[in-house]
Protein backbone atom coordinates (compact mmCIF):
# COMPACT_ATOMS: atom_id res chain seq x y z
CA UNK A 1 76.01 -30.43 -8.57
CA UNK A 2 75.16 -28.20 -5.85
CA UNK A 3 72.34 -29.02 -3.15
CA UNK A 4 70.18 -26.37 -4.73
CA UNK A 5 70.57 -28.18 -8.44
CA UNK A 6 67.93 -30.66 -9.68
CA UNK A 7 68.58 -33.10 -12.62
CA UNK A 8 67.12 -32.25 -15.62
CA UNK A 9 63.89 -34.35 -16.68
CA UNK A 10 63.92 -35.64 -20.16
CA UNK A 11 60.87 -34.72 -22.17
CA UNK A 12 57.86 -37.77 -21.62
CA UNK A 13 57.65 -39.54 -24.75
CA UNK A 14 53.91 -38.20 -24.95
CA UNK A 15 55.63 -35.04 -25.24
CA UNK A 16 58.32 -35.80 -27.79
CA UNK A 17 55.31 -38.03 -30.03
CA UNK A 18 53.32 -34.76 -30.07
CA UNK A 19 56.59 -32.46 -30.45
CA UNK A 20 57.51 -34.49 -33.59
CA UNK A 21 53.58 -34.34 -34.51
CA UNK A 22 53.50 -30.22 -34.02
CA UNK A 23 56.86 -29.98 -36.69
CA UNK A 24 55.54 -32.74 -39.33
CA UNK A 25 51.96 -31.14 -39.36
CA UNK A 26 53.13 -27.85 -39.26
CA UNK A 27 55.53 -28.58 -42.29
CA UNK A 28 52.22 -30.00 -44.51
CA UNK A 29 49.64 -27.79 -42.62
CA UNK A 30 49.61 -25.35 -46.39
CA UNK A 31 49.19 -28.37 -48.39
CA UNK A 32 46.51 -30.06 -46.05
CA UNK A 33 44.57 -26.13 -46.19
CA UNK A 34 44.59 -26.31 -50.35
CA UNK A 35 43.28 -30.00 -50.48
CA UNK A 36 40.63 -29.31 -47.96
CA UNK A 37 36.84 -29.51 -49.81
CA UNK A 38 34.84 -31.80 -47.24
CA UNK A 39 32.92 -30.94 -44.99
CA UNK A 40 33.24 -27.52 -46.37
CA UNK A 41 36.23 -26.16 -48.72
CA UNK A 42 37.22 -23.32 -46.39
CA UNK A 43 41.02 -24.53 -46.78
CA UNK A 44 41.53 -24.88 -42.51
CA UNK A 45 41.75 -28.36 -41.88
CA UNK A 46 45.82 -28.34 -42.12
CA UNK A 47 45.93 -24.99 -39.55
CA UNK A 48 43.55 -26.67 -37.50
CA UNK A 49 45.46 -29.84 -37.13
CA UNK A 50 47.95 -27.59 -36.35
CA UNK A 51 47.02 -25.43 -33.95
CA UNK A 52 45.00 -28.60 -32.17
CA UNK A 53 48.33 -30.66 -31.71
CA UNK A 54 50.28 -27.77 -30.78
CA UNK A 55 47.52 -26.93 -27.84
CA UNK A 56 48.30 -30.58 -26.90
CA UNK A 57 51.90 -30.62 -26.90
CA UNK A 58 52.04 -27.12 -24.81
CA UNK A 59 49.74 -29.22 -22.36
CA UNK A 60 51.94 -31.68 -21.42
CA UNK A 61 55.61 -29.74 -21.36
CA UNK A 62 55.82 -29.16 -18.57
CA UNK A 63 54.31 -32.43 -16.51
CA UNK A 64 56.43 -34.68 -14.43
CA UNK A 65 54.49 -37.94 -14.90
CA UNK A 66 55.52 -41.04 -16.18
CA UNK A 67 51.67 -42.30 -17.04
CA UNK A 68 50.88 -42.14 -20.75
CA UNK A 69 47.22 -42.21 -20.27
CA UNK A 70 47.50 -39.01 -17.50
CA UNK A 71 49.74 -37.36 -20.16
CA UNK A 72 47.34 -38.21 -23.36
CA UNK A 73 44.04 -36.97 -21.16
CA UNK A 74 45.85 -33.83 -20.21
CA UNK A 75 46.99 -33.14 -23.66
CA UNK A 76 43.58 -34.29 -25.83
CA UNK A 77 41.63 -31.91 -22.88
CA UNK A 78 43.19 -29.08 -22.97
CA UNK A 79 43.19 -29.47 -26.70
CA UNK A 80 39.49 -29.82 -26.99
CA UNK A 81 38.94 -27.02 -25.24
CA UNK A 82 40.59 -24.84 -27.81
CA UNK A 83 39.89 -26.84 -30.99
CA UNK A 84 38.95 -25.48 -34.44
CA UNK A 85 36.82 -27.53 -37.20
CA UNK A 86 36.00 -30.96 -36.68
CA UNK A 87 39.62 -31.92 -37.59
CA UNK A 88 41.15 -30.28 -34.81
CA UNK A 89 38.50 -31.62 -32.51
CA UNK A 90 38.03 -35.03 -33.36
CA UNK A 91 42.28 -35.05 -33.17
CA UNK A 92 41.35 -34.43 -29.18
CA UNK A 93 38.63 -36.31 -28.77
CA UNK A 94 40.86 -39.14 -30.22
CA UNK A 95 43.90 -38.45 -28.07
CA UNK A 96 41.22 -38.33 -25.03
CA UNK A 97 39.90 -41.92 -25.71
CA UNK A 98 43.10 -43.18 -26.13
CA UNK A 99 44.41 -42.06 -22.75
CA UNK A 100 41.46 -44.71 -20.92
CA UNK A 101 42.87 -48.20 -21.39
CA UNK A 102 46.49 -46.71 -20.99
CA UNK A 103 45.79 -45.38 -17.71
CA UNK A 104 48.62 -46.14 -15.09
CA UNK A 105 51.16 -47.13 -17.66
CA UNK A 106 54.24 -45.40 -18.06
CA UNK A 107 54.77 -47.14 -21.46
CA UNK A 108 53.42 -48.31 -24.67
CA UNK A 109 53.10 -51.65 -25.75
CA UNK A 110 51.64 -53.77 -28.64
CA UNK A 111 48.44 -54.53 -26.74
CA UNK A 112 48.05 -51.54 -24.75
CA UNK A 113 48.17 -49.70 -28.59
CA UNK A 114 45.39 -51.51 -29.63
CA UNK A 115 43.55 -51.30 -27.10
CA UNK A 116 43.68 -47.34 -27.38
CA UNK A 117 43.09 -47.13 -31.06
CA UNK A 118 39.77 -48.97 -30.24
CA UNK A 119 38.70 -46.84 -27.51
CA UNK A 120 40.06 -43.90 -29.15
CA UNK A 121 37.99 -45.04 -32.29
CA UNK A 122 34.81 -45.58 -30.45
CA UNK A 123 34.93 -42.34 -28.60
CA UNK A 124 35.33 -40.22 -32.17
CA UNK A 125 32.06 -42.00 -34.00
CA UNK A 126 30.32 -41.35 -30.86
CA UNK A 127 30.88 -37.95 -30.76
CA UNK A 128 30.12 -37.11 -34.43
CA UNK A 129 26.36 -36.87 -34.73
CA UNK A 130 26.72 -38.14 -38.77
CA UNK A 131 30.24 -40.15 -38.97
CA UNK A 132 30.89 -40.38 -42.69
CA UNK A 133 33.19 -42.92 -44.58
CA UNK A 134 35.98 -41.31 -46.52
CA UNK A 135 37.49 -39.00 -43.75
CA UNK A 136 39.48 -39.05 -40.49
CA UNK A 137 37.47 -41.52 -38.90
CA UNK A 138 37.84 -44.01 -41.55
CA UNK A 139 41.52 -43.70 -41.14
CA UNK A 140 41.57 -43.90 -37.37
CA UNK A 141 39.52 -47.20 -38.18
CA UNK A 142 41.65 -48.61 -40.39
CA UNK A 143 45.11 -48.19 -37.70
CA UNK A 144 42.89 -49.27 -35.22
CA UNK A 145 41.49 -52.44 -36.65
CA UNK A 146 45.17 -53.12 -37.89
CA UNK A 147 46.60 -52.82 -34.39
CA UNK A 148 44.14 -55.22 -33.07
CA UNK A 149 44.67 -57.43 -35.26
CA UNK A 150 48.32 -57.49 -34.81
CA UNK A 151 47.71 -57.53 -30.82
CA UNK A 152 45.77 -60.65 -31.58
CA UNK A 153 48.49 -62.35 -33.28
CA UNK A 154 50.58 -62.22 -30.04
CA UNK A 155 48.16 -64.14 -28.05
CA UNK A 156 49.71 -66.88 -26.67
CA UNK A 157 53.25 -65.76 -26.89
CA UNK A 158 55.53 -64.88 -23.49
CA UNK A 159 54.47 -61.54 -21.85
CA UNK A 160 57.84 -60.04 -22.18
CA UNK A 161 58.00 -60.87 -25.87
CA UNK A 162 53.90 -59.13 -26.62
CA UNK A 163 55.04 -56.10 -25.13
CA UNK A 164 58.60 -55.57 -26.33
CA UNK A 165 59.41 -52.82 -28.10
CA UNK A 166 60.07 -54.43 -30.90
CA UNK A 167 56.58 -56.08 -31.33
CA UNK A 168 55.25 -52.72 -30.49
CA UNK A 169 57.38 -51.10 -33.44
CA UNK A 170 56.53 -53.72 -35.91
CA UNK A 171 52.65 -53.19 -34.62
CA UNK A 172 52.60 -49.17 -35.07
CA UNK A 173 54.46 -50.73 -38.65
CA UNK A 174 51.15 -51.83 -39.35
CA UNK A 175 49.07 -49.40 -38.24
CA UNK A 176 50.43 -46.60 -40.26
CA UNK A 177 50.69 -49.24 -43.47
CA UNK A 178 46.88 -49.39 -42.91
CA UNK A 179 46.56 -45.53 -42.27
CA UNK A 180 48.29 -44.55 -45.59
CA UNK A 181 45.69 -47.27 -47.59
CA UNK A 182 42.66 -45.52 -45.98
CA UNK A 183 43.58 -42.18 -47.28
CA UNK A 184 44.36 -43.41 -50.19
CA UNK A 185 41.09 -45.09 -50.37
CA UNK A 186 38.83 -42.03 -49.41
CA UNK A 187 39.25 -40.31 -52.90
CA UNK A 188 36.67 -43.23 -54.06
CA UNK A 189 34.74 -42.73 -50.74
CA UNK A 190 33.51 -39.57 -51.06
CA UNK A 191 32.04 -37.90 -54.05
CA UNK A 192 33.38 -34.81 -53.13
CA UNK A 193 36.65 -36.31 -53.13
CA UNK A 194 36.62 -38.39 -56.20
CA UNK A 195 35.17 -35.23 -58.46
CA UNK A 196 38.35 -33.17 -57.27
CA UNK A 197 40.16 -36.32 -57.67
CA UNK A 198 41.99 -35.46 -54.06
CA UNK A 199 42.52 -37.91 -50.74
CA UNK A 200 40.77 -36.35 -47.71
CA UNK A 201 42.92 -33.61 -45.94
CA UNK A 202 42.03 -34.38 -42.63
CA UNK A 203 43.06 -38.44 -42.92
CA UNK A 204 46.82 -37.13 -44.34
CA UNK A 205 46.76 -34.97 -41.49
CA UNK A 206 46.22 -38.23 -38.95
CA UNK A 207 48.61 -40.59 -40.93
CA UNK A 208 51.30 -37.84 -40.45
CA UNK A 209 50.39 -38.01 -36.69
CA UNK A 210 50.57 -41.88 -36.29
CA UNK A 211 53.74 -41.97 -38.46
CA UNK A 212 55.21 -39.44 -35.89
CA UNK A 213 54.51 -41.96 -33.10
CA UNK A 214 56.03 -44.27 -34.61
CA UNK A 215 59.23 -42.74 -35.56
CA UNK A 216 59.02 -41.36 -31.27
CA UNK A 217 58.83 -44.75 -30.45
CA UNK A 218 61.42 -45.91 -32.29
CA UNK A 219 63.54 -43.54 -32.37
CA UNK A 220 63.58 -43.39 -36.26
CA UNK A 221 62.46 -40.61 -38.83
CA UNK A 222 58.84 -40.04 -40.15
CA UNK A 223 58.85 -42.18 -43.60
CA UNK A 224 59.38 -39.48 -45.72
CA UNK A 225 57.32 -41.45 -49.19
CA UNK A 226 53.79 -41.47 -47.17
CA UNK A 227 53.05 -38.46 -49.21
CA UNK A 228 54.31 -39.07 -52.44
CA UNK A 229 51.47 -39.48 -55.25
CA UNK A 230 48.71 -38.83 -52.87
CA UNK A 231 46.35 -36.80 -55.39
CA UNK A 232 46.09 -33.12 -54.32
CA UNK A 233 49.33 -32.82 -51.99
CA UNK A 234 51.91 -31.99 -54.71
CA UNK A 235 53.22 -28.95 -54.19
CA UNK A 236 52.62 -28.50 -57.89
CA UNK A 237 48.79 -29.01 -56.88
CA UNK A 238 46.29 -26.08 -57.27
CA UNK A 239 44.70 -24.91 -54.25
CA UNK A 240 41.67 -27.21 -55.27
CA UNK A 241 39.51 -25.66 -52.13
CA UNK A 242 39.75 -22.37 -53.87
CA UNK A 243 37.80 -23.50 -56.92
CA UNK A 244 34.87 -25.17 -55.21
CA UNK A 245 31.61 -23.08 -54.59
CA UNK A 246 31.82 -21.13 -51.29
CA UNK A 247 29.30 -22.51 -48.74
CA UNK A 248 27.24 -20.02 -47.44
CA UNK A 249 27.13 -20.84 -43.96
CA UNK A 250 29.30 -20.72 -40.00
CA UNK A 251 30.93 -22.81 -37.98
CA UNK A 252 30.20 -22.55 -34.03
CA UNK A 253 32.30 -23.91 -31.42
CA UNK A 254 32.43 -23.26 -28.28
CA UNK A 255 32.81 -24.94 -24.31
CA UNK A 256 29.96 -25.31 -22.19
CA UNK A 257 29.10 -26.57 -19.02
CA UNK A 258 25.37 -29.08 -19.23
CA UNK A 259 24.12 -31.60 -17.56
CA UNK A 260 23.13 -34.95 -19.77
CA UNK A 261 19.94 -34.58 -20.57
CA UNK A 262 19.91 -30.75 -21.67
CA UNK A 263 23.06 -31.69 -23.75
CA UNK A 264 20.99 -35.08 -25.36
CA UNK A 265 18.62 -31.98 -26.01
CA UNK A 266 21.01 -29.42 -27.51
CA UNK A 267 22.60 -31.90 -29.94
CA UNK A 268 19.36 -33.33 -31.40
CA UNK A 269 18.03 -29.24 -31.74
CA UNK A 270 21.07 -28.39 -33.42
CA UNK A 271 20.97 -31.32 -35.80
CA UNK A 272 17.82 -30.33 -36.80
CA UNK A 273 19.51 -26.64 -37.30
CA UNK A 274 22.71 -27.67 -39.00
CA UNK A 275 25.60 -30.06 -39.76
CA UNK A 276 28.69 -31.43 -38.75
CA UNK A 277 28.05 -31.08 -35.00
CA UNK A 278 30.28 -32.69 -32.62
CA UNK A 279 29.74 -32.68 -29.12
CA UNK A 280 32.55 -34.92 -26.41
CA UNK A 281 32.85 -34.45 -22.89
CA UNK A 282 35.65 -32.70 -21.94
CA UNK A 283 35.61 -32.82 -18.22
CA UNK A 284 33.34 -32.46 -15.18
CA UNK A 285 31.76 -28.78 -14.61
CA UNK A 286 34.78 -26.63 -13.31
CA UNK A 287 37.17 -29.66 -13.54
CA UNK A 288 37.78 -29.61 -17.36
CA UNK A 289 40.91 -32.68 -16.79
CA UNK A 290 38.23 -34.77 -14.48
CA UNK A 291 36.30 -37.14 -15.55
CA UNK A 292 33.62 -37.12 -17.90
CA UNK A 293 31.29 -39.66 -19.05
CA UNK A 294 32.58 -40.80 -23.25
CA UNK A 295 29.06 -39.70 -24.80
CA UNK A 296 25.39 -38.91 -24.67
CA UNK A 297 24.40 -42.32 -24.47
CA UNK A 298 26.20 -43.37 -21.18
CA UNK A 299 24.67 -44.47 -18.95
CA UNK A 300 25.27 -42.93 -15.21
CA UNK A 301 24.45 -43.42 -11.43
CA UNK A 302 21.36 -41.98 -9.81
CA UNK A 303 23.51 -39.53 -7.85
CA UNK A 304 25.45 -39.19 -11.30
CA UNK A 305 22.62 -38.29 -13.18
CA UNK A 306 22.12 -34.46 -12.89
CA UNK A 307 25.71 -33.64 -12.83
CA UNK A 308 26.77 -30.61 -14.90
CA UNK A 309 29.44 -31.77 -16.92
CA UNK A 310 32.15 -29.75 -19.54
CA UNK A 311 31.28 -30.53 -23.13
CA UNK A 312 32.68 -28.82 -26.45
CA UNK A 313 30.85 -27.98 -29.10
CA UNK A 314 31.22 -27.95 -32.99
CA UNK A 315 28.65 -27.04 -35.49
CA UNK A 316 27.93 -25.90 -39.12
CA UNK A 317 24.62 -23.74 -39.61
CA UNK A 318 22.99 -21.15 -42.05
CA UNK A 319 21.47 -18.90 -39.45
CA UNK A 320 24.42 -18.44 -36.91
CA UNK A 321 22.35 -16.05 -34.28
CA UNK A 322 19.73 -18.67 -34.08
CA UNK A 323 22.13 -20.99 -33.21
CA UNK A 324 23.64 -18.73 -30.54
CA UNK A 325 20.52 -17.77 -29.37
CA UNK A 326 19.58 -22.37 -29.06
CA UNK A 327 22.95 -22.45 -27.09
CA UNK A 328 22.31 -19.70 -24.56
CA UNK A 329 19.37 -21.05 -23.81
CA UNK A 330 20.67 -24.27 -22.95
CA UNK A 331 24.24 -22.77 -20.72
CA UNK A 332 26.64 -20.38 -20.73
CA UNK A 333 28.93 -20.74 -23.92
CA UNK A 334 32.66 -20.09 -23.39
CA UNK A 335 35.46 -19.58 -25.80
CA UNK A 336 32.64 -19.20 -28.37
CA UNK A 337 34.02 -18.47 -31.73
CA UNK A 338 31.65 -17.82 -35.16
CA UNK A 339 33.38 -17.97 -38.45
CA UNK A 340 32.36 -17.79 -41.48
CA UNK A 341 32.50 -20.76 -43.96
CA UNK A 342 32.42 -18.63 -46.99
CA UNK A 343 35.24 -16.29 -46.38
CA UNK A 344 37.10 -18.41 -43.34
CA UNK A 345 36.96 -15.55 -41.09
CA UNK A 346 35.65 -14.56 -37.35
């Protein structure tokens, strides 16, 4: 090797876990689109899961860190600020809360896992104005009450032996175990689901990406009978989105910078305008990977109070210039996209 040479870095395992995520979700993303009926049946949720963990991995390829929470933060931000449908965003927002309890570790362990499920978990009800049994959060729920619960099990035992590898493989075991049950469970959950007689799109979407960790971690393959039998995945399937009504209606996302209160402000006007809206902090004003407080009911310092902060924004409404019009007022909208919920198009 010459003097000018440099070794080669191997890929972070954040990188590889979202790599393996990007190929897995990509491979089901047509199947996830024809099962997709709730919130709306606009058959996206599968490119959106896509195109959100793709965002994520292209985020983090080229970092030199070792710390997993650094990497996740970087790679649920920049991922956020792109994201399409609440799929795609509550995907970041997830990968953003999970980053907080693993900050300064270069690796994953039993506890650690937990831990970030939780926070993760916490962060996604809080950002969802109406959180609704039967879909992605019930799933992240499910893995993350299953982790802790493993993590509890190892109290008491030697610190090298609660965060082995091994415990942590037999943990993430468990969570996506408990992952494939919730989806399997949200057919009965939702009476949108159980009249189609299909498992929510967006929860197969997040098993896929939990089973992907796991096979990272462990260096094995994603299991490939998760998907057999789940109602409305067959290949053999109809495209069951395609025979529900068409909601008349858009979807609005977009970044923005706002200080607390006018954001505590926008999100109850909107809900009083539309659906579905999402709003999480994706950085501080001009500092989108900074940090942010977790949601509109933090609570901040006196010299904290007023500071603009990064937020993105996700709503579903019938009058789609009024709701421009309500976020103009409050900021200056950027990457602001309008699409249609009846046709699925800008």
């Amino acid at each position: 090797m010459t003097r000018d040479e440099t070794p080669s870095r191997s890929p972070s395992r954040v990188h590889q876990w979202l790599e393996l995520a990007e190929t897995v979700v990509g491979n089901a993303s047509d199947r996830m689109d024809a099962m997709n009926i709730f919130p709306v049946p606009d058959g996206d949720t599968g490119s959106n899961l896509y195109g959100t963990v793709r965002a994520a991995r292209a985020a983090v390829a080229e970092s030199t860190t070792e710390d997993v929470g650094v990497l996740l933060a970087t790679a649920g931000r920049a991922a956020l600020d792109q994201a399409r449908g609440n799929s795609g965003t509550l995907l970041a927002v997830m990968l953003i809360g999970m980053s907080e309890p693993l900050n300064g570790h270069e690796r994953l362990a039993a506890p650690t896992l937990a831990a970030a499920l939780e926070r993760a978990r916490t962060s996604c009800w809080a950002a969802l104005s109406d959180p609704q049994d039967g879909t992605m959060l019930t799933v992240l729920g499910s893995a993350a009450q299953a982790a802790g619960e493993y993590a509890a099990g190892l109290q008491g035992q030697p610190e090298d032996q609660a965060m082995s590898r091994r415990e942590l493989g037999a943990a993430l075991d468990a969570v996506v175990e408990a992952a494939w049950q919730a989806v399997v469970q949200t057919e009965g959950q939702l009476p949108a689901l159980t009249e189609a007689n299909v498992v929510d799109a967006g929860g197969v979407g997040l098993m896929l990406i939990l089973d992907s960790l796991r096979a990272t971690v462990m260096g094995t393959r994603i299991d490939p009978g998760l998907l057999d039998g789940l109602h409305g995945f067959s290949a053999s399937a109809p495209h069951i989105h395609a025979d529900r009504e068409s909601t008349v209606g858009y979807e609005l996302m977009c970044s923005i910078d706002l200080d607390p209160l006018t954001a505590a402000t926008l999100r109850f006007e909107l809900n009083e305008m539309g659906d579905s809206v999402i709003m999480s902090p994706v950085g501080s004003a001009g500092d989108p990977a900074g940090t942010a407080p977790q949601d509109l009911g933090t609570e901040h310092r006196e010299d904290e109070a007023d500071a603009p902060v990064r937020w993105r924004l996700h709503v579903h409404v019938d009058d789609h210039e009024a709701a421009e019009a309500l976020v103009r007022k409050a900021g200056s909208p950027e990457n602001l996209v309008i699409t249609s919920l009846q046709h699925g198009t800008p």
